[in-house]
Protein backbone atom coordinates (compact mmCIF):
# COMPACT_ATOMS: atom_id res chain seq x y z
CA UNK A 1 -5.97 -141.72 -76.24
CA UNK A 2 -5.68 -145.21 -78.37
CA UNK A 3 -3.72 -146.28 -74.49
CA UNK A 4 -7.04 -144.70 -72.41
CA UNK A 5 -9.25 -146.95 -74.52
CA UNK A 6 -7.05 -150.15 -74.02
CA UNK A 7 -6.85 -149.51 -70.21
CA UNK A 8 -11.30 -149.07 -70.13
CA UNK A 9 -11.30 -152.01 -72.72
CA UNK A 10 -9.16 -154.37 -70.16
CA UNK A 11 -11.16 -153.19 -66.85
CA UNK A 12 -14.10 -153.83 -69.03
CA UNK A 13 -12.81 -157.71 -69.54
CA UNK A 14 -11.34 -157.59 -65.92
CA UNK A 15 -14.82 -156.87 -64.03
CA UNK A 16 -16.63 -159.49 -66.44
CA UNK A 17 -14.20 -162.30 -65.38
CA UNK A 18 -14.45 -161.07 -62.41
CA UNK A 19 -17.97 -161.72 -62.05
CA UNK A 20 -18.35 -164.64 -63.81
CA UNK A 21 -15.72 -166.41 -61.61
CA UNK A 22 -17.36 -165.23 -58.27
CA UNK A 23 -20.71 -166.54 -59.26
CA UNK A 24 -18.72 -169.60 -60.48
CA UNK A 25 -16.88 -169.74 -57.00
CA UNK A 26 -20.02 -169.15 -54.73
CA UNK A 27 -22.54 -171.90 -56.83
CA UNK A 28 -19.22 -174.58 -55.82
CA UNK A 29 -20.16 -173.99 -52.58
CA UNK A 30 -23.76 -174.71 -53.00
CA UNK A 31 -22.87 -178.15 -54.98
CA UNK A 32 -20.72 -179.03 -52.43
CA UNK A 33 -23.15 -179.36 -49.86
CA UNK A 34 -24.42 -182.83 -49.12
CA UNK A 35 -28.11 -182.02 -49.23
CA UNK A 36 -27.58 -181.06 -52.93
CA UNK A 37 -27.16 -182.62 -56.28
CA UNK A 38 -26.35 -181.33 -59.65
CA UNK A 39 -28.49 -183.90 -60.42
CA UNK A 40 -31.66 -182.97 -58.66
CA UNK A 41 -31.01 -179.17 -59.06
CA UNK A 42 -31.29 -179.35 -63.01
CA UNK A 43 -34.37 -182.00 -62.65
CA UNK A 44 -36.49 -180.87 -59.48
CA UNK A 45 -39.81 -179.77 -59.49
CA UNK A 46 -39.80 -178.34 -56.39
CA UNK A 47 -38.29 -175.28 -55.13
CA UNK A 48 -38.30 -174.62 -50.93
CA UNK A 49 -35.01 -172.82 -50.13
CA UNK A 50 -37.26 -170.09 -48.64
CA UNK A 51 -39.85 -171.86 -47.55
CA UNK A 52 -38.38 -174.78 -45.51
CA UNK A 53 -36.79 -173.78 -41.95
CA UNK A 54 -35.09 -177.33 -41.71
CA UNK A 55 -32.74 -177.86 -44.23
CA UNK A 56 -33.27 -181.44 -44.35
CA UNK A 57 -36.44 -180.46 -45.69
CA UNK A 58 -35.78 -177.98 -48.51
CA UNK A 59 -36.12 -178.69 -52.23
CA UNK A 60 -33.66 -177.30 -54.82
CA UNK A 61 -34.90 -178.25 -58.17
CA UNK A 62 -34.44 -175.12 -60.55
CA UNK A 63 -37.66 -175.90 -62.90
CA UNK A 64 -40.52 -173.90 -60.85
CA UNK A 65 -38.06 -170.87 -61.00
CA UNK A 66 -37.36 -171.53 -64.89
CA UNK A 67 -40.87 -171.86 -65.13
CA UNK A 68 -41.83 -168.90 -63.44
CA UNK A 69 -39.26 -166.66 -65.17
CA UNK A 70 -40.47 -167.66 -68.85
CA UNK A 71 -44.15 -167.61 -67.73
CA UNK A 72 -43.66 -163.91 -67.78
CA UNK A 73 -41.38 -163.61 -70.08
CA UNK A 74 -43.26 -165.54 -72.53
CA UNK A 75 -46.47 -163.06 -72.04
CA UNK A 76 -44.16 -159.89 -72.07
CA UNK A 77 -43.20 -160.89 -75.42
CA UNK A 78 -46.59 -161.65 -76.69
CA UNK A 79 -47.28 -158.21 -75.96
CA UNK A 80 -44.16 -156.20 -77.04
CA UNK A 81 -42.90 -157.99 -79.64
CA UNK A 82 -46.09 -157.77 -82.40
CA UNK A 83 -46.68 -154.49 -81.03
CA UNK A 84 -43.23 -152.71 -81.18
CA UNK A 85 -42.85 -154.12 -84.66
CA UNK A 86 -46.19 -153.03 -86.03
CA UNK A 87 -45.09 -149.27 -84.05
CA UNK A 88 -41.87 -149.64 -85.86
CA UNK A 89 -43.27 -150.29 -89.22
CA UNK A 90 -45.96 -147.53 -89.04
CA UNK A 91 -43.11 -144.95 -87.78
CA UNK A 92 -40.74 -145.81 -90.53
CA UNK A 93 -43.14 -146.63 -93.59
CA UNK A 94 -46.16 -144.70 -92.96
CA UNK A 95 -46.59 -142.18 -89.83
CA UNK A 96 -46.31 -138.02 -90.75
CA UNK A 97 -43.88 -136.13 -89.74
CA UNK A 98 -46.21 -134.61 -87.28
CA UNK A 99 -47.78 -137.89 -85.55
CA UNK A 100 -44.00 -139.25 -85.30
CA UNK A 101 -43.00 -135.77 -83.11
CA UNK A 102 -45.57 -136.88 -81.05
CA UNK A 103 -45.34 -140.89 -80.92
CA UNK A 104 -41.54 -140.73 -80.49
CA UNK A 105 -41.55 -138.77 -77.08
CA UNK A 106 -44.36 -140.80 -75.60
CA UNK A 107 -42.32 -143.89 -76.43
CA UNK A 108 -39.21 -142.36 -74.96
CA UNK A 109 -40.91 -141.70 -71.47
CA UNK A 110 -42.21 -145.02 -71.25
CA UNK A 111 -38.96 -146.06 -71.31
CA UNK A 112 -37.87 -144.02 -68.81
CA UNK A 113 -40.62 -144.90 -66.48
CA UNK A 114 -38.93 -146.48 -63.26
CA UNK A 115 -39.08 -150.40 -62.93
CA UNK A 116 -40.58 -150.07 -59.72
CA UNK A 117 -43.17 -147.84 -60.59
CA UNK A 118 -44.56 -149.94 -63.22
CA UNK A 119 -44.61 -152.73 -60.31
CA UNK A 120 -47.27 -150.91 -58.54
CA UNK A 121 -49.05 -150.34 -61.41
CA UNK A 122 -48.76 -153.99 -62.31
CA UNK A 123 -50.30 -154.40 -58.59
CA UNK A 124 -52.92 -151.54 -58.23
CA UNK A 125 -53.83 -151.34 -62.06
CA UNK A 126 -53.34 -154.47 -63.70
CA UNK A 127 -54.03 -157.47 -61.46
CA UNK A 128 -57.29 -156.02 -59.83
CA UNK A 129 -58.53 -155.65 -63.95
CA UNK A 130 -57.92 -159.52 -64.40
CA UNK A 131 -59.68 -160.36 -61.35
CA UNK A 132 -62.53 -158.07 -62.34
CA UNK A 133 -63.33 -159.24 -65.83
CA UNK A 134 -62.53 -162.69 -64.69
CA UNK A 135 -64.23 -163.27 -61.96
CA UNK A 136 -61.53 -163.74 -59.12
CA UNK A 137 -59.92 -166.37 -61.58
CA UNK A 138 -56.62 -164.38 -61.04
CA UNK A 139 -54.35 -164.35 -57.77
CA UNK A 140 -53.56 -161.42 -56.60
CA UNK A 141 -50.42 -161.88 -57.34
CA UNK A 142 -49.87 -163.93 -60.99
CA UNK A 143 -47.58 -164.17 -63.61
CA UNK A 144 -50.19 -162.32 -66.20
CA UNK A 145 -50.32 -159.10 -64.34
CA UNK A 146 -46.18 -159.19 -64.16
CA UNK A 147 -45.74 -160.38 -67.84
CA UNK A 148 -48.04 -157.17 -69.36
CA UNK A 149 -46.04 -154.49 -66.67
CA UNK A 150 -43.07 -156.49 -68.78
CA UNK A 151 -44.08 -156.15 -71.78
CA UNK A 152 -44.75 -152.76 -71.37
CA UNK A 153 -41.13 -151.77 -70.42
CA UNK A 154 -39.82 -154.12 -73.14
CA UNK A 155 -42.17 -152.29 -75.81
CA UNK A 156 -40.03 -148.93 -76.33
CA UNK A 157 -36.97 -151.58 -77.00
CA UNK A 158 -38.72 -153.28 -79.32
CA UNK A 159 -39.95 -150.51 -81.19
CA UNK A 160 -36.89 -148.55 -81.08
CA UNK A 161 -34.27 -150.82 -82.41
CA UNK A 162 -36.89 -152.20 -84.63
CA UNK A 163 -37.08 -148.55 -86.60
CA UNK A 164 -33.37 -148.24 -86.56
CA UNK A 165 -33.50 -151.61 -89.10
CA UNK A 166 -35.93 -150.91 -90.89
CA UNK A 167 -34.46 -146.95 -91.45
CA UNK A 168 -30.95 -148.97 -92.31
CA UNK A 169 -33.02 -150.47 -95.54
CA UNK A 170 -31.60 -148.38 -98.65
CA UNK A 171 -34.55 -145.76 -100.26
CA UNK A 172 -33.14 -148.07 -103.31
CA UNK A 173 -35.17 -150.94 -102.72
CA UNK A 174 -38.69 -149.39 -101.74
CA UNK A 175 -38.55 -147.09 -104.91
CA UNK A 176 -37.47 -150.35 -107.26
CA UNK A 177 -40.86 -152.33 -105.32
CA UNK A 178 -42.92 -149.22 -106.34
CA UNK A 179 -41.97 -149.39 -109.80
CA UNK A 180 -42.81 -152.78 -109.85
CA UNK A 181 -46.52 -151.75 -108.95
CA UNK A 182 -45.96 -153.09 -105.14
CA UNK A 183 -48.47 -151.07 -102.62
CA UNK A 184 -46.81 -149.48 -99.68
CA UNK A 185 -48.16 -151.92 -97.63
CA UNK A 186 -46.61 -154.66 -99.77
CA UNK A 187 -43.14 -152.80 -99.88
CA UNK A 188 -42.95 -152.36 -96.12
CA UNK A 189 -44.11 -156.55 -95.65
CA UNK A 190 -42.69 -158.28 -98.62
CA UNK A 191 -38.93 -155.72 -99.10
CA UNK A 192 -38.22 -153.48 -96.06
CA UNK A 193 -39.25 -155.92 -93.15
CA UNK A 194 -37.41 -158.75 -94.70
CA UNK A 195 -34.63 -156.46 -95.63
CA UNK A 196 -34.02 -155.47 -92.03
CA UNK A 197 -34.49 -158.68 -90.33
CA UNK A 198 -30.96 -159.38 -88.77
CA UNK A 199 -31.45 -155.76 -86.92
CA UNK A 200 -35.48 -157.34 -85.89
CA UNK A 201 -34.59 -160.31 -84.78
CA UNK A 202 -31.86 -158.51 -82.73
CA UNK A 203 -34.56 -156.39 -81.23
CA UNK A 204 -36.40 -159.30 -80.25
CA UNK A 205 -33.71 -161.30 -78.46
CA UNK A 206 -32.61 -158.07 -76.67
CA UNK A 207 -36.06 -157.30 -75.64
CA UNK A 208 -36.01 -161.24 -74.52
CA UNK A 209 -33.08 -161.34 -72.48
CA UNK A 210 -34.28 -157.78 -70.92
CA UNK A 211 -37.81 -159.32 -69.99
CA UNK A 212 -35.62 -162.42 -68.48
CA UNK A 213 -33.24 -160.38 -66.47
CA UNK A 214 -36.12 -158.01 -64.97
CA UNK A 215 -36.28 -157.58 -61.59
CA UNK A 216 -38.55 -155.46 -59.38
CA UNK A 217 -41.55 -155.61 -61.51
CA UNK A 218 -41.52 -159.41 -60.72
CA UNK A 219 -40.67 -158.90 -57.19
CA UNK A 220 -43.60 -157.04 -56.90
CA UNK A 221 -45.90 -158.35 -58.92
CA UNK A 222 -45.52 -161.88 -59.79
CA UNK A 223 -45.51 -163.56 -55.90
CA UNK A 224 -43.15 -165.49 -53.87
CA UNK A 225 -44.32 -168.58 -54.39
CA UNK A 226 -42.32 -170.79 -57.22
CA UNK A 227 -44.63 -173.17 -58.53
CA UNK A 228 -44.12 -175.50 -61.75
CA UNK A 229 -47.20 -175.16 -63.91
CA UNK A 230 -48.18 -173.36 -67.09
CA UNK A 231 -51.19 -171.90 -65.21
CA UNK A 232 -50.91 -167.71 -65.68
CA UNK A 233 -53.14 -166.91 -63.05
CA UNK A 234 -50.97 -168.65 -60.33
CA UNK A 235 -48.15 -166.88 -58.27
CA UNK A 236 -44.88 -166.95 -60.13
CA UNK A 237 -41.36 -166.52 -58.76
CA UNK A 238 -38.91 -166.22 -61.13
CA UNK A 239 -34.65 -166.67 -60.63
CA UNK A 240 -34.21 -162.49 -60.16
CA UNK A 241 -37.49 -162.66 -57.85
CA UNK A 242 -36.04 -165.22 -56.24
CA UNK A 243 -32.42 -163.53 -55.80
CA UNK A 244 -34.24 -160.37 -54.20
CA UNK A 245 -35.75 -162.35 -51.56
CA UNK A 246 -33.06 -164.26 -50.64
CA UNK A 247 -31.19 -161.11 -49.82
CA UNK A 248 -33.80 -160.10 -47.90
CA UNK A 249 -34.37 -162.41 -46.04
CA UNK A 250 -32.59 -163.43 -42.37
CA UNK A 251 -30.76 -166.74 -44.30
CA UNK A 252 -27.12 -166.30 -42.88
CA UNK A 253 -23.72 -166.69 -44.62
CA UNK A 254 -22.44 -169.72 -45.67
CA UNK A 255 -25.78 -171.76 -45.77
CA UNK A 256 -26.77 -173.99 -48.26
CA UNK A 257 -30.05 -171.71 -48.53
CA UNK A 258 -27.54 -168.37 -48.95
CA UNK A 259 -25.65 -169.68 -51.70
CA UNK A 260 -28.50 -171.14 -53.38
CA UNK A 261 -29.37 -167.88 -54.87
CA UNK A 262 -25.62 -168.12 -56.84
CA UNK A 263 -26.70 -171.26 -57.98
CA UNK A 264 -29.88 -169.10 -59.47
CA UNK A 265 -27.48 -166.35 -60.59
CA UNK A 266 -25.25 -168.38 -62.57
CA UNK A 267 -28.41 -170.82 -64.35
CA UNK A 268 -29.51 -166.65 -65.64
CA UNK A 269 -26.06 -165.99 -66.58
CA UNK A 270 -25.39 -169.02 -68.77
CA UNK A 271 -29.54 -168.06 -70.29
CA UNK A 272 -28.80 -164.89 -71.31
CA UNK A 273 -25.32 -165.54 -72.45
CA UNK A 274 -26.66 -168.06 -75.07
CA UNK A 275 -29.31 -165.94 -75.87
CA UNK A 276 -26.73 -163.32 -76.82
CA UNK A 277 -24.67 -166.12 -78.48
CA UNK A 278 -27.88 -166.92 -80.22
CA UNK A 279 -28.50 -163.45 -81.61
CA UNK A 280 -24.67 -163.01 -82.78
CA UNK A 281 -25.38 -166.28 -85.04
CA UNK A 282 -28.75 -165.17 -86.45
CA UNK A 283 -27.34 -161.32 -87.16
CA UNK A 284 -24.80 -162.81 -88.94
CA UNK A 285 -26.91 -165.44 -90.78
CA UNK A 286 -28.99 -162.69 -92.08
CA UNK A 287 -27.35 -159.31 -92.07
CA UNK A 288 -27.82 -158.07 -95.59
CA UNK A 289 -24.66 -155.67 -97.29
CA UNK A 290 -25.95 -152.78 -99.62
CA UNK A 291 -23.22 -151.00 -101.54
């Protein structure tokens, strides 16, 4: 058995390297190419790979992608974050028996609502509701409608792991803040919630790198166009948007345009990578021991 495990823990390692060197392999070729520059690819503002038919024309500067992808993943957050924590609190702390039967199920099905459906609902729902009770300010396509639809699938995460913590938390500590005359509101804010933080914060990068690494919600309902400006309402591509439509699109082998989108896969890699490197440090940095 202890052999089985070593064999699925090497493939494991194997297929990771794998990866990682492939991407590393195929973005070569992109730098290699004299119409490109490591240069302008981390500085540009402009992003045309799709756009432009003559290559001497096309832009490669990563930021309207980047800007895009946190766009949405900046308004996902807004909206899962406070609210799976405040879910997570009133589960653990204060919810009966009876409303958690039923809270717990519907959280567990929105979780296992398809990416793609929650696209269309982005598209048909969503987006037509900003441009109602704005007045038209929204495009049809925009990074707002995309970054709720996000935040949406990244709430049962949130909420999840976030109760998990906060159960971790020793009955030890809320009955010693009682004594002391604390409310329950008080214990849950001022012993529990700062007792569990490691395990919240872990949530929230999870839910973070999730929302960055999400892919047909934003193909669907954040545009095709990447543009570099804070502006919510505009069209949004983001690096995994980008990706899909690269793929399907008629941009043959071995171009510059083709192995652009490696060039986008590796710039995610290395974002989530440090975001898990990031959430290793702080878990450590604040993982409380109870005996």
């Amino acid at each position: 058995m202890v052999a089985v495990l070593a064999v699925c823990a090497l493939m494991t390692i194997g297929i990771t390297i794998g990866i990682v060197v492939m991407l590393i392999g195929q973005s070569w070729n992109f730098f290699q190419s004299e119409h490109v520059s490591v240069g302008d690819f981390l500085t540009g503002t402009h992003w045309t790979a799709l756009q432009s038919r003559e290559l001497d024309n096309a832009e490669f500067g990563i930021w309207p992608l980047l800007s895009g992808t946190f766009r949405v993943t900046i308004i996902a957050m807004v909206i899962a974050l406070p609210c799976g924590l405040v879910t997570a609190v009133y589960l653990s702390e204060f919810s009966s028996s009876r409303v958690r039967s039923i809270l717990k199920p519907t959280l567990e099905v929105i979780a296992g609502i398809p990416t793609v459906v929650l696209g269309y609902f982005a598209i048909l729902v969503i987006s037509p509701g900003l441009q109602l009770f704005t007045g038209g300010a929204f495009d049809t396509f925009n990074a707002t409608s995309a970054g709720i639809a996000v935040g949406i699938l990244c709430l049962p995460m949130v909420c999840s792991l976030s109760e998990d913590a906060l159960h971790a938390v020793p009955r030890a500590l809320r009955e010693g803040a009682y004594g002391l005359g604390c409310t329950p509101f008080e214990t849950s804010m001022k012993v529990v919630v700062p007792a569990a933080l490691s395990g919240i914060i872990s949530a929230f990068l999870l839910a973070f790198s999730r929302a960055i690494g999400e892919t047909m919600v934003v193909a669907l309902a954040a545009g095709t166009r990447a543009t570099f400006t804070f502006d919510p309402r505009e069209q949004s591509q983001t690096m995994t948007g980008f990706i899909v439509e690269m793929i399907k699109s008629e941009s043959e082998y071995g171009t510059v345009q083709y192995f652009s989108l490696y060039a986008v896969a590796i710039t995610l890699f290395v974002i989530t990578f440090a975001m898990t490197l990031l959430g290793q440090m702080i878990r450590r940095r604040y993982q409380e021991s109870y005996d």
